[in-house]
Protein backbone atom coordinates (compact mmCIF):
# COMPACT_ATOMS: atom_id res chain seq x y z
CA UNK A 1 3.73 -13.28 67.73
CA UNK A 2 5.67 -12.28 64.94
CA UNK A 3 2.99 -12.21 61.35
CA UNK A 4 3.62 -11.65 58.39
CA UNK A 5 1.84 -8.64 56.26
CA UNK A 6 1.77 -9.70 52.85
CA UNK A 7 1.87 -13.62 51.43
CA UNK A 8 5.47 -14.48 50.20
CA UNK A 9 4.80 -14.57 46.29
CA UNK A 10 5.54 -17.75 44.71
CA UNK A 11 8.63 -16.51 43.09
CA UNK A 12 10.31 -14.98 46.04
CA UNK A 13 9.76 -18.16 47.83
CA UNK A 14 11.41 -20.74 45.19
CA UNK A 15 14.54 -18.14 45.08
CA UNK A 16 14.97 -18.63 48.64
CA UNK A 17 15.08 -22.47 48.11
CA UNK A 18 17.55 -21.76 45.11
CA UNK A 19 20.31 -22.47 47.70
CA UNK A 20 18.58 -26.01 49.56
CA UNK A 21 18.96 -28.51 46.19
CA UNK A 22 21.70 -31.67 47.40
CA UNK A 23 24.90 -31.11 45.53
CA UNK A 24 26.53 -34.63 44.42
CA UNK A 25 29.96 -35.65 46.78
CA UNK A 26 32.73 -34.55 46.15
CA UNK A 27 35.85 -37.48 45.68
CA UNK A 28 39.92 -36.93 45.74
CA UNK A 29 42.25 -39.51 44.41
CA UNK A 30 44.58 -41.04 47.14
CA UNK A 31 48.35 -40.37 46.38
CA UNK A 32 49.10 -43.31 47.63
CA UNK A 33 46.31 -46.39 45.85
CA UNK A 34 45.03 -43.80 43.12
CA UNK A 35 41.61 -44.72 44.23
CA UNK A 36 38.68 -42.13 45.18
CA UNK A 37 38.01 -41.07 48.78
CA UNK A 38 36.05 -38.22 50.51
CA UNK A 39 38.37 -35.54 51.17
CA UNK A 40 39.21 -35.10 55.30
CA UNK A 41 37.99 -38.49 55.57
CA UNK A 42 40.08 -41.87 57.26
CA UNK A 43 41.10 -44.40 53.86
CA UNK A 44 39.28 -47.28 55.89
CA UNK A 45 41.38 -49.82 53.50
CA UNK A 46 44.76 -48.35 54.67
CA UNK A 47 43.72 -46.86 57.77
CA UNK A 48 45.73 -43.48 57.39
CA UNK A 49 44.21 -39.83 57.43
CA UNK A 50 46.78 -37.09 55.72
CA UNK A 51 49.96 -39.20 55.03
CA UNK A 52 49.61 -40.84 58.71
CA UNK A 53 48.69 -44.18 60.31
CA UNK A 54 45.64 -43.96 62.28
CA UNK A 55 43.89 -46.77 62.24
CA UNK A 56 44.61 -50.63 61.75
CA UNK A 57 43.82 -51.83 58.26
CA UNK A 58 41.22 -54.27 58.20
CA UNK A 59 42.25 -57.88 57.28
CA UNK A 60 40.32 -58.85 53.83
């Protein structure tokens, strides 16, 4: 089994984590309403994904 020689210092660990913090979503306005939507995501209201119809739209 694989051990290590020397403890990882605390400052050589926390720049490894540097890379792990959450970044916040990222949103692209629709051409077509205007309003905000994940990008390579299905518009659930319209029900089309890249200019084409995919889905039904949902009946409000």
């Amino acid at each position: 089994m694989a051990v290590p020689k020397r403890k990882t210092s605390p400052s050589r660990r926390n720049m490894r984590r540097a890379h792990h913090a959450l970044k916040p979503n990222t949103y692209v306005e629709d051409t077509d309403t205007g309003e905000l939507k994940r990008p390579h995501h299905i518009d659930l209201k319209t029900g089309t994904y890249r200019g084409r119809q995919v889905l039904t739209p949902k009946e409000d």
